[in-house]
C-alpha atoms as a PDB file:
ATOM      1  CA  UNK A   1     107.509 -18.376-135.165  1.00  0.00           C
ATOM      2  CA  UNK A   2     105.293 -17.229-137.939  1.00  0.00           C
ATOM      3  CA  UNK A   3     102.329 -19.659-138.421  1.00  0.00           C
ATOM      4  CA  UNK A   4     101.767 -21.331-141.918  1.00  0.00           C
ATOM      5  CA  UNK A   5      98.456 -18.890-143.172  1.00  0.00           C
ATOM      6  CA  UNK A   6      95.140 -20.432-144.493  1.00  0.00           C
ATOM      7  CA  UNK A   7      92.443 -18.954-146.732  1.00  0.00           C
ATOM      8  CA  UNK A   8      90.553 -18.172-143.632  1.00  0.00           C
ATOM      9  CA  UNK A   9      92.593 -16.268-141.403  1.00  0.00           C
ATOM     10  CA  UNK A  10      91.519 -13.119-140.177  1.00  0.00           C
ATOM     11  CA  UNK A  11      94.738 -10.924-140.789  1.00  0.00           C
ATOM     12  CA  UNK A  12      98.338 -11.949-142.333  1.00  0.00           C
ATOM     13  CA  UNK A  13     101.198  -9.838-142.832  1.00  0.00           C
ATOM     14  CA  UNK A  14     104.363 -11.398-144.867  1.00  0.00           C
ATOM     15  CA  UNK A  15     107.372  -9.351-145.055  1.00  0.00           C
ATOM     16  CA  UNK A  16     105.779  -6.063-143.851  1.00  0.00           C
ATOM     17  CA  UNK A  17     107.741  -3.225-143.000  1.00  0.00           C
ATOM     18  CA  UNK A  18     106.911   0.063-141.711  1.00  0.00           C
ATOM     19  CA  UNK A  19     108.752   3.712-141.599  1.00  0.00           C
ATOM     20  CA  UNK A  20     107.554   6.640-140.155  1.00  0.00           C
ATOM     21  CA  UNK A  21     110.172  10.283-139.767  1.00  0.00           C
ATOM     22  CA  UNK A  22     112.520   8.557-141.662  1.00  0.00           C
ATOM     23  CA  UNK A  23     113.184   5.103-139.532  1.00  0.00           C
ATOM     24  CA  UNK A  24     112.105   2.099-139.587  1.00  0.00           C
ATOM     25  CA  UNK A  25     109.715   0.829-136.869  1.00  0.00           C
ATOM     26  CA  UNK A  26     109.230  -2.588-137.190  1.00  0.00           C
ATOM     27  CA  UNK A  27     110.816  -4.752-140.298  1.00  0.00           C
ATOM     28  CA  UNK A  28     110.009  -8.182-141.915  1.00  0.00           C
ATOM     29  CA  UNK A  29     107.172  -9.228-139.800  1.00  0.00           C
ATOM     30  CA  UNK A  30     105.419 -12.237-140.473  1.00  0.00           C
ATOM     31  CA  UNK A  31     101.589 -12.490-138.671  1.00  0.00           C
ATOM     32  CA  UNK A  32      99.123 -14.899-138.823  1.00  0.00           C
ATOM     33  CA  UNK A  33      95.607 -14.323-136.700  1.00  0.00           C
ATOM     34  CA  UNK A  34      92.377 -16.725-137.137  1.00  0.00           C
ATOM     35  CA  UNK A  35      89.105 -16.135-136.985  1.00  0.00           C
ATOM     36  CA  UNK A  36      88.159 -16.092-133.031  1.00  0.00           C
ATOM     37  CA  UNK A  37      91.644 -15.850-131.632  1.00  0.00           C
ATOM     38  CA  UNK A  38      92.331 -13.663-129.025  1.00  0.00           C
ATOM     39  CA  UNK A  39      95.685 -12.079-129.442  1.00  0.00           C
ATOM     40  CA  UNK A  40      97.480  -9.286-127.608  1.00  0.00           C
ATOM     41  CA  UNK A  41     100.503  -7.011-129.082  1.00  0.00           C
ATOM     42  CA  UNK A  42     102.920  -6.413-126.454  1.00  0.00           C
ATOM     43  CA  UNK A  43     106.232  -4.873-126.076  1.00  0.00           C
ATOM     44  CA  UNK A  44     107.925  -1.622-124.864  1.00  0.00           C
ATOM     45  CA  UNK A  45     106.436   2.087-125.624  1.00  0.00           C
ATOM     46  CA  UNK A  46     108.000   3.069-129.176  1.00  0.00           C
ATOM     47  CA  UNK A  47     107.856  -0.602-130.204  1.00  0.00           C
ATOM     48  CA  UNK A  48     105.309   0.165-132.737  1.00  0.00           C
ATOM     49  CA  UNK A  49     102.162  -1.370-130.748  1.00  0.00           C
ATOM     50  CA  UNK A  50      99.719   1.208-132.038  1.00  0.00           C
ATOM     51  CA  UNK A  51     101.574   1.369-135.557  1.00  0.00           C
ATOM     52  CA  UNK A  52     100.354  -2.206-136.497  1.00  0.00           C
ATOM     53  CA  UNK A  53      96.622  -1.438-135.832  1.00  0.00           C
ATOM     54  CA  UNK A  54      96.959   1.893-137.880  1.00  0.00           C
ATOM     55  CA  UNK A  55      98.659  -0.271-140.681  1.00  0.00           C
ATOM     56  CA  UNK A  56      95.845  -3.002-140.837  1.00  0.00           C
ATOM     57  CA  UNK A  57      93.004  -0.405-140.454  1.00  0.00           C
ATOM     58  CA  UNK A  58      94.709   1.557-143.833  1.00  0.00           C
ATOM     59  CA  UNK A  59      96.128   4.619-142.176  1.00  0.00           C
ATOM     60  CA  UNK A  60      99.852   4.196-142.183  1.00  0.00           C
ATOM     61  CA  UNK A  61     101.047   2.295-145.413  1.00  0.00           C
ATOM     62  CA  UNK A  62     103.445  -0.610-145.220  1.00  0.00           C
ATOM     63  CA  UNK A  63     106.992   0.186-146.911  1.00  0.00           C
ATOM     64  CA  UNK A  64     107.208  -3.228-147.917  1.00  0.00           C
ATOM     65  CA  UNK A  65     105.694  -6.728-148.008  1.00  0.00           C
ATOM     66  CA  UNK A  66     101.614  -7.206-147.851  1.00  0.00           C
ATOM     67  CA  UNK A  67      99.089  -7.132-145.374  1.00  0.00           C
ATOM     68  CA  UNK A  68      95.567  -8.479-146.128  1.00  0.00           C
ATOM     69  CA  UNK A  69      92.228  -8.820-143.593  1.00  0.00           C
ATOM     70  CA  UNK A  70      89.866 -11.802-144.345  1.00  0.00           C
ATOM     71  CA  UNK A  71      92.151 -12.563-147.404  1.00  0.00           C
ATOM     72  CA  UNK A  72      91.612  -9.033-149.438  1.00  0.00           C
ATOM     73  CA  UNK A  73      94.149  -6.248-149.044  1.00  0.00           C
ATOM     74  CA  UNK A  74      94.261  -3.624-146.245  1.00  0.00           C
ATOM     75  CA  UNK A  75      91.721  -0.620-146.778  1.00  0.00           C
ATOM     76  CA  UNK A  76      90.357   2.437-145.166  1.00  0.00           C
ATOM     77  CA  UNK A  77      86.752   2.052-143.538  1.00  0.00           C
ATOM     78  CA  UNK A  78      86.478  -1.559-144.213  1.00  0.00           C
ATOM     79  CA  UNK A  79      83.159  -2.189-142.314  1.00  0.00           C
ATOM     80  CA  UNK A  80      84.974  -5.759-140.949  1.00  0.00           C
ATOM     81  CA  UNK A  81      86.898  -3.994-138.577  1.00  0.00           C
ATOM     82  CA  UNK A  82      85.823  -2.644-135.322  1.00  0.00           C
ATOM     83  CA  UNK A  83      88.465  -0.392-133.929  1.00  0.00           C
ATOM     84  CA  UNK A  84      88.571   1.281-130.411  1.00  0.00           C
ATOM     85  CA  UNK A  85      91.387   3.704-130.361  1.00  0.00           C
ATOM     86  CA  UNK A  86      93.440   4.573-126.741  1.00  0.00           C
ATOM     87  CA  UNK A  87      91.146   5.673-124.036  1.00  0.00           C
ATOM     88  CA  UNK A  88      88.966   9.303-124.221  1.00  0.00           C
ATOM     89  CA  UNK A  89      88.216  11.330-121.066  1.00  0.00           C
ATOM     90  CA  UNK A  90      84.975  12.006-120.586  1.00  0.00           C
ATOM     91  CA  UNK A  91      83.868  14.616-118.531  1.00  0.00           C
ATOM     92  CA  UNK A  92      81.933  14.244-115.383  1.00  0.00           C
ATOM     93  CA  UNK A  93      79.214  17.015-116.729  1.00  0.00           C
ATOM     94  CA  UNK A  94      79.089  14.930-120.100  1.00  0.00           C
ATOM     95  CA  UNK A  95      75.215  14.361-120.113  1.00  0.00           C
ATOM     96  CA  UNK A  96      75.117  12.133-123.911  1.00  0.00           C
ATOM     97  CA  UNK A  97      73.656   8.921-123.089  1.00  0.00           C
ATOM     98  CA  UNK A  98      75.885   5.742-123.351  1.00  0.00           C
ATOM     99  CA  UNK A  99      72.822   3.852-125.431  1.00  0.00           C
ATOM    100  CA  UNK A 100      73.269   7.140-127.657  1.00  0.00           C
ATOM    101  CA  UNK A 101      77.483   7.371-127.910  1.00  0.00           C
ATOM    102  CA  UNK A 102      76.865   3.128-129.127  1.00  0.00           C
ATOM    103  CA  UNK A 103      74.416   4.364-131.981  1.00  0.00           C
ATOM    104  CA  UNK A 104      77.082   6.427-132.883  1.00  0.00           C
ATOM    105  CA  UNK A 105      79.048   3.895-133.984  1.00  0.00           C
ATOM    106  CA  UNK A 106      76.696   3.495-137.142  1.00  0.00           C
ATOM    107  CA  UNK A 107      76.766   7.017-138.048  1.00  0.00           C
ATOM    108  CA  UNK A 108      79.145   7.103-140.579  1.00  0.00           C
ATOM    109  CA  UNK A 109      79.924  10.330-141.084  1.00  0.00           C
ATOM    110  CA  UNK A 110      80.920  10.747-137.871  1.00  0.00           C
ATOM    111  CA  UNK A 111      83.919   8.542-138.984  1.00  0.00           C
ATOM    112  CA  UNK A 112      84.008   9.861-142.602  1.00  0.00           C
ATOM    113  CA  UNK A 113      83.310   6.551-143.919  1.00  0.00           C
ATOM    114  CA  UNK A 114      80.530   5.042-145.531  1.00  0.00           C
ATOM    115  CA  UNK A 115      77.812   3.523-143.761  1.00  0.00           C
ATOM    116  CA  UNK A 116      77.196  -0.391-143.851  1.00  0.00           C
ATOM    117  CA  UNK A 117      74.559  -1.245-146.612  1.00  0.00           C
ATOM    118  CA  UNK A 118      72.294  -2.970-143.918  1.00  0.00           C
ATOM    119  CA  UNK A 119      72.222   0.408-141.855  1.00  0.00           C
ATOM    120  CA  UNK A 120      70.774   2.404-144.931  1.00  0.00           C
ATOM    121  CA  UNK A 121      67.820  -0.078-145.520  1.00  0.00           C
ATOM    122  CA  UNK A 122      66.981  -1.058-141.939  1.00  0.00           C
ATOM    123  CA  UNK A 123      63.968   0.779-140.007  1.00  0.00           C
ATOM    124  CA  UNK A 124      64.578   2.798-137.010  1.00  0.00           C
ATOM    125  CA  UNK A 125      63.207  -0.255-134.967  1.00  0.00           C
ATOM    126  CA  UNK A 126      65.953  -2.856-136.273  1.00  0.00           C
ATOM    127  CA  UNK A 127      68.455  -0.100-135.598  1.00  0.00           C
ATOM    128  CA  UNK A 128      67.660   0.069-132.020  1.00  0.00           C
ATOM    129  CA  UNK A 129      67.184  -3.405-131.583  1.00  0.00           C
ATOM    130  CA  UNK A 130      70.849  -3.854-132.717  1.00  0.00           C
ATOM    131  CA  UNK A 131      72.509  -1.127-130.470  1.00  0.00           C
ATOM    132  CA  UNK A 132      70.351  -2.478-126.977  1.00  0.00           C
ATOM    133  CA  UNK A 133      71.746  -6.050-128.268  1.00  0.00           C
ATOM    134  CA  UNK A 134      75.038  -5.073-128.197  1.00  0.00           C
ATOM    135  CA  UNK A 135      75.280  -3.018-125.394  1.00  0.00           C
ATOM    136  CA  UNK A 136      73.752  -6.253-123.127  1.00  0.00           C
ATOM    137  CA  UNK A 137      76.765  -8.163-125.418  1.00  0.00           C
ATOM    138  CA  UNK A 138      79.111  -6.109-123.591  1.00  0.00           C
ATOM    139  CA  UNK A 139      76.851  -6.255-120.078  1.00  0.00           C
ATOM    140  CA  UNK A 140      76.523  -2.503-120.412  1.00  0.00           C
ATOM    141  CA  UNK A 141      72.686  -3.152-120.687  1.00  0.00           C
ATOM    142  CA  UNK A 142      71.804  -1.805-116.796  1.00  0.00           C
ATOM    143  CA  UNK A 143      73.034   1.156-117.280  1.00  0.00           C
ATOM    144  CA  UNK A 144      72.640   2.180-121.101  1.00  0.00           C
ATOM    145  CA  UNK A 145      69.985   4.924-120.276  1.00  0.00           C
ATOM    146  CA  UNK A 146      72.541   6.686-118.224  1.00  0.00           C
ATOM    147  CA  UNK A 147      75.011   9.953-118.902  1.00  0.00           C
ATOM    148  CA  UNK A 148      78.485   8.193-120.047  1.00  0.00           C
ATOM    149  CA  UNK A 149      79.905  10.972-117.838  1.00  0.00           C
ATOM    150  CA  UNK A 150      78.609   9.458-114.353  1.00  0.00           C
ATOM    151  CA  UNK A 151      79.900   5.787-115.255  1.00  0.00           C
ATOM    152  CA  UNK A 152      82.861   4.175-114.139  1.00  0.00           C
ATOM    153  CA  UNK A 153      86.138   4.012-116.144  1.00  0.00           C
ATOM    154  CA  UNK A 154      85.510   0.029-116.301  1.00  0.00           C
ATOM    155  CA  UNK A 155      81.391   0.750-117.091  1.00  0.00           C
ATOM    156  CA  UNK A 156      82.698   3.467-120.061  1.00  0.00           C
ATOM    157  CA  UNK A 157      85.180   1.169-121.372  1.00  0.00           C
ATOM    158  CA  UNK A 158      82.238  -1.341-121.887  1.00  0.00           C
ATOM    159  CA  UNK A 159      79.849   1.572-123.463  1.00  0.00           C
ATOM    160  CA  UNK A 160      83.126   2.095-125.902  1.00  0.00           C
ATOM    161  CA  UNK A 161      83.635  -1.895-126.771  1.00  0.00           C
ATOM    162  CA  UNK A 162      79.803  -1.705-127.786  1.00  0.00           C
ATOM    163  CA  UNK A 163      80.115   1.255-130.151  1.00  0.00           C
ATOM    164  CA  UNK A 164      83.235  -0.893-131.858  1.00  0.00           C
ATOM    165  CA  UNK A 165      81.064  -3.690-132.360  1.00  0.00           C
ATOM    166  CA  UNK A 166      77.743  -2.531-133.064  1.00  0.00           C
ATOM    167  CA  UNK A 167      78.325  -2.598-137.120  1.00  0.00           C
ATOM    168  CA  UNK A 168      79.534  -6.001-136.456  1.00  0.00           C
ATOM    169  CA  UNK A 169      82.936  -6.386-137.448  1.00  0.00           C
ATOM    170  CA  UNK A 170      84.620  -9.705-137.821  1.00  0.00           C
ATOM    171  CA  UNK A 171      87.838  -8.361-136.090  1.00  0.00           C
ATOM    172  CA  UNK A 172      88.174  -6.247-133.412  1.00  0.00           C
ATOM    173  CA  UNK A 173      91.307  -3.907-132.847  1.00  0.00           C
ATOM    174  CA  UNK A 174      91.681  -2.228-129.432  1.00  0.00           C
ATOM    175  CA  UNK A 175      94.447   0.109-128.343  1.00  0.00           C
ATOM    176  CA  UNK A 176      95.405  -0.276-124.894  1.00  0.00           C
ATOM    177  CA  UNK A 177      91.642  -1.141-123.686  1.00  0.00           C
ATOM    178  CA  UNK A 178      92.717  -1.945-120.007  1.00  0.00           C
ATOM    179  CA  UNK A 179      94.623   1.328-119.778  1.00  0.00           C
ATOM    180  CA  UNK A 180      93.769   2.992-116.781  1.00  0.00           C
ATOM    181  CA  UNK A 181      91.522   0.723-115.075  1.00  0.00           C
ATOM    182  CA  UNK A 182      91.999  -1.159-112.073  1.00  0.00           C
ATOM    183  CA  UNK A 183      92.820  -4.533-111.547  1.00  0.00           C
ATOM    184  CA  UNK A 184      89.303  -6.244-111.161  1.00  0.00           C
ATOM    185  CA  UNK A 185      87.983  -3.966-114.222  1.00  0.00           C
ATOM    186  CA  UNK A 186      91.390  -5.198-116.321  1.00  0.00           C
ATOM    187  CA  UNK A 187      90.588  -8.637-115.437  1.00  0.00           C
ATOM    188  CA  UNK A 188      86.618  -8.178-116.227  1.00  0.00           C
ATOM    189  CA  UNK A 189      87.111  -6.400-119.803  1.00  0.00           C
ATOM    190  CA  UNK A 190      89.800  -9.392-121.114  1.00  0.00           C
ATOM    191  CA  UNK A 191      87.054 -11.922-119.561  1.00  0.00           C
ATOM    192  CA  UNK A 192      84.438  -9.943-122.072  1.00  0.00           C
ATOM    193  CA  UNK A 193      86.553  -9.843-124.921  1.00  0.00           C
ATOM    194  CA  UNK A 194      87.437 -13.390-124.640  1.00  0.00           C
ATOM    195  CA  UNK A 195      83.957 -13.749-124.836  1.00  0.00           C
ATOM    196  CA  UNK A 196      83.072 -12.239-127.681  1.00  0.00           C
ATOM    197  CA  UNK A 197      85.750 -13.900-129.504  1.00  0.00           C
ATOM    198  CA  UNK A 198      84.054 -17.282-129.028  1.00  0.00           C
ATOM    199  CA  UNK A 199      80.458 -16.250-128.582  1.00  0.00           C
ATOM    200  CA  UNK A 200      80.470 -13.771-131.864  1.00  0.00           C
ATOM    201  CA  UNK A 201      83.307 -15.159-134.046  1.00  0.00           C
ATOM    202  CA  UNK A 202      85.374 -12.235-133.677  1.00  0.00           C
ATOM    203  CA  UNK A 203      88.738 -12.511-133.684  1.00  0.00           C
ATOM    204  CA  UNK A 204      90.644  -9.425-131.466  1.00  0.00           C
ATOM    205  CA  UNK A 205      94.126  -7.833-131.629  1.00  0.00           C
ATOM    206  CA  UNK A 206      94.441  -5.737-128.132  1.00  0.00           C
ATOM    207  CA  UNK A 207      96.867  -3.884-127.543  1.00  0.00           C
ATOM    208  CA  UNK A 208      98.594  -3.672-124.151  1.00  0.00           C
ATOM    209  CA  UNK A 209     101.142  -2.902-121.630  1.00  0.00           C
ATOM    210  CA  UNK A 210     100.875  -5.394-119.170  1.00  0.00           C
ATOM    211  CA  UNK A 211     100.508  -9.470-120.220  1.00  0.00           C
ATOM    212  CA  UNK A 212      99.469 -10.340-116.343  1.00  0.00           C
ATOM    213  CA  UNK A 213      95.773  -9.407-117.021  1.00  0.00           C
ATOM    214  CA  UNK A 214      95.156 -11.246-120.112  1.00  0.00           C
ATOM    215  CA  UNK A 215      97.634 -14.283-119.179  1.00  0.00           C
ATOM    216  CA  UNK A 216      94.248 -16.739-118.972  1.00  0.00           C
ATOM    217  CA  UNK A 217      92.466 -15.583-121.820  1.00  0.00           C
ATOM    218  CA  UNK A 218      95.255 -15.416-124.896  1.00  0.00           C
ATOM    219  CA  UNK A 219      95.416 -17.928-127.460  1.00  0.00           C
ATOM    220  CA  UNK A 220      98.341 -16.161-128.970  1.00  0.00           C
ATOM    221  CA  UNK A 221     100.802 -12.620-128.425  1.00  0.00           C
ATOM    222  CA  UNK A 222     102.305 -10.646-130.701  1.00  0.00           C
ATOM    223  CA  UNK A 223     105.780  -9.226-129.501  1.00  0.00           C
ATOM    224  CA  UNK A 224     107.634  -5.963-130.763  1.00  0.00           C
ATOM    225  CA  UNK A 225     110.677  -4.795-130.253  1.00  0.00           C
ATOM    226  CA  UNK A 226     114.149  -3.826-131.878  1.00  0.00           C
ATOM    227  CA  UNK A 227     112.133  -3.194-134.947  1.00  0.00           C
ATOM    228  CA  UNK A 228     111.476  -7.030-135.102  1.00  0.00           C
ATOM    229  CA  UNK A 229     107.929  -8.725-134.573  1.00  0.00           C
ATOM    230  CA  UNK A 230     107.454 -12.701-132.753  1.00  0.00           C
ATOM    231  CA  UNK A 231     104.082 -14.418-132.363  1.00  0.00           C
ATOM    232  CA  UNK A 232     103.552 -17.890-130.358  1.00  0.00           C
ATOM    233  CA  UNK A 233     101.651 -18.661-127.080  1.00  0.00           C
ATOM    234  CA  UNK A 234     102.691 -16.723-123.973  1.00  0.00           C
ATOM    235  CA  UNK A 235     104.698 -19.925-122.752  1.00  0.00           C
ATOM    236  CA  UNK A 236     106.604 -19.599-125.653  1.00  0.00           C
ATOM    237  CA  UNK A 237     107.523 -16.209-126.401  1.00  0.00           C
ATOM    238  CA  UNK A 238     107.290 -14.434-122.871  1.00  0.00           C
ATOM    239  CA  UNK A 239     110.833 -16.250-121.767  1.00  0.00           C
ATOM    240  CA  UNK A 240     114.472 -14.836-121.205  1.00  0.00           C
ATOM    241  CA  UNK A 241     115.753 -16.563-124.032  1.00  0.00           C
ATOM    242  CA  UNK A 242     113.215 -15.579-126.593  1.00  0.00           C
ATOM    243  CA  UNK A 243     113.131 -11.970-125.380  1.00  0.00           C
ATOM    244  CA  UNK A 244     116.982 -11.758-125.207  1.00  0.00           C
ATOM    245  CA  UNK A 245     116.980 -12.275-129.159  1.00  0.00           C
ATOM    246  CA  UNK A 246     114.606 -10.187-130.410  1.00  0.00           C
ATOM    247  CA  UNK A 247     116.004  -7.405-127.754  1.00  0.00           C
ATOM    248  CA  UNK A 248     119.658  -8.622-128.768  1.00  0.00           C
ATOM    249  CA  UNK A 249     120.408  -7.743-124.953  1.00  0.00           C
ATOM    250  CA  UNK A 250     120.094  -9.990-121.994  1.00  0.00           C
ATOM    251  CA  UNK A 251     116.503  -9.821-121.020  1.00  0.00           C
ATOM    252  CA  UNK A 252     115.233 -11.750-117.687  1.00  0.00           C
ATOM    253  CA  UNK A 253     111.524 -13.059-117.382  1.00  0.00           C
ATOM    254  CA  UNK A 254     110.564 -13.818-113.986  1.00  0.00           C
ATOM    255  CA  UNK A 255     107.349 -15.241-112.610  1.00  0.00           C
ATOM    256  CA  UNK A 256     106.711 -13.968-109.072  1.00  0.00           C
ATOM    257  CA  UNK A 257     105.053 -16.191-106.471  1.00  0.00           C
ATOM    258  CA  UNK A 258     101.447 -14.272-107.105  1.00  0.00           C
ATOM    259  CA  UNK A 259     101.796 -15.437-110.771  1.00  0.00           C
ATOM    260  CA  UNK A 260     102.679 -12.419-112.119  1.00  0.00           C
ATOM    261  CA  UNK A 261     105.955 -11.926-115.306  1.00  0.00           C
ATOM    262  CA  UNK A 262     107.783  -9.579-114.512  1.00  0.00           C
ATOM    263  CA  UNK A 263     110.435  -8.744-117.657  1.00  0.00           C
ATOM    264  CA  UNK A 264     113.986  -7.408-116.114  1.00  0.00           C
ATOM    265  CA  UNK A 265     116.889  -6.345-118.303  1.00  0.00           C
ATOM    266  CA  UNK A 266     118.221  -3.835-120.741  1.00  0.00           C
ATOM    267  CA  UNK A 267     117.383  -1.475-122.772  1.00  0.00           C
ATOM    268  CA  UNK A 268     113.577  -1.740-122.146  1.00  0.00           C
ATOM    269  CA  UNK A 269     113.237  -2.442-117.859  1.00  0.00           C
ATOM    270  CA  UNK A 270     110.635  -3.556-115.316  1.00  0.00           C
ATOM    271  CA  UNK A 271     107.491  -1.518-116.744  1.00  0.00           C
ATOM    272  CA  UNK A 272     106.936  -3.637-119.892  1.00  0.00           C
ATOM    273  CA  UNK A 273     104.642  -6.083-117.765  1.00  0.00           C
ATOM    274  CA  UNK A 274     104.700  -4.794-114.040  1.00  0.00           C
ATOM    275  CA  UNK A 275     101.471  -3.745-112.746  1.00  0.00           C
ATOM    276  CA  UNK A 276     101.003  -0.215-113.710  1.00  0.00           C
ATOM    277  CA  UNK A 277      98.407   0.248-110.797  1.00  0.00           C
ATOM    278  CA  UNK A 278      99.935  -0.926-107.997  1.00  0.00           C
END
């Protein structure tokens, strides 16, 4: 299912392999993502979901084949990537303003890597202008002035999408983003990042549990398991015979009469894309 690359994709992997305490987790996988596609990694916990961000963001090295980002090789703090890691807890008490936790996201050392060149020459004023434009990007705009600790867990998530994007990245890589929120906020955040996709030519790898939130904003998914990787549309790779396969174990795909997939079988059951909130 691997898509013939182009100069101009945003991320390929060809032949890429990773290993981690002395196994393999995912072998041989060939990935294509453009420039504004929306694309989600799915699969069961252990599959290696978080693994491929930390491989394209430089963290874990591959232990074979390539993987490059915009066409150049996979590096630590390369200021094209945005990257929102799995959900932090903030504390009620927490009085730091969500306009203040987005600036953040340009202080470089709080990352340990280098800050973008445009950050060290702009004034204080083009600074500011560039976090309250993102944060009304994101629609966090009402409510920037207040303690991240009062907002909602879909109003934080927002606040946290903002501070990702505020160096403006040309891809955007979020671990398990919906995590924790409830249905209308899951359904409002994949709405957002669709729209960023197309409205800021960012193309998005999100990870997630559950497909059923995201099913009308995809373009393409990315799906892990048995060590093996498959990317298509939903349609096509979300189905009992293409899951089966890569599983190598009979794996059912059901579509319940709300809409919803529901994946049934062995070794990896119902939880893969059942509401988790429910």
């Amino acid at each position: 299912m691997a898509r013939v690359a182009s100069g101009g994709d945003a991320v390929v992997l060809h032949g890429a392999s990773v290993r981690a305490g002395g196994r393999a987790v995912w072998s041989n996988a060939d990935l294509t993502i453009s420039p504004q596609e929306f694309v989600a990694v799915l699969g069961p916990n252990g599959a290696g979901k978080s693994t491929l961000l930390k491989a394209l963001l430089g963290v874990m090295p591959l232990s074979a084949g390539t993987a490059t980002v915009f066409g150049r090789p996979v590096r630590r703090g390369n200021d094209e990537v945005g990257y929102l890691p799995q959900r932090r807890q903030f504390d009620a008490d927490l009085r730091i303003r969500a306009i203040d936790l987005v600036r953040m996201g340009l202080d470089g050392d709080r990352w340990g890597l280098p800050l973008p060149s445009w950050i060290s020459t702009a004034s204080s004023r083009a600074i500011d202008e560039r976090v309250a434009r993102t944060l009304e990007l994101v629609g966090a705009g009402d409510f920037a002035t207040r303690p991240i600790g009062e907002l909602s867990g879909g109003e934080q998530q927002r606040v946290l999408i903002a501070q990702a994007l505020v160096r403006g990245p040309r891809i955007l890589m979020l671990d398990e983003p919906l995590d924790s929120l409830d249905l209308p906020n899951q359904a409002a955040v994949s709405a957002l990042v669709q729209r960023i996709c197309r409205a800021e030519d960012v193309a998005v790898l999100l990870v997630a549990h559950d497909v059923n939130p995201l099913l009308s904003y995809l373009d393409q998914v990315i799906y892990l398991a048995g060590g093996r990787a498959l990317q298509g549309p939903v349609e096509k790779v979300i189905t009992s015979p293409t899951l089966s396969e890569l599983y190598g174990a009979p794996i059912e795909v059901l579509r319940t009469s709300d809409g919803r997939l529901v994946v049934v079988g062995q070794p990896e059951a119902p939880h893969v894309h059942g509401h988790r909130h429910d």
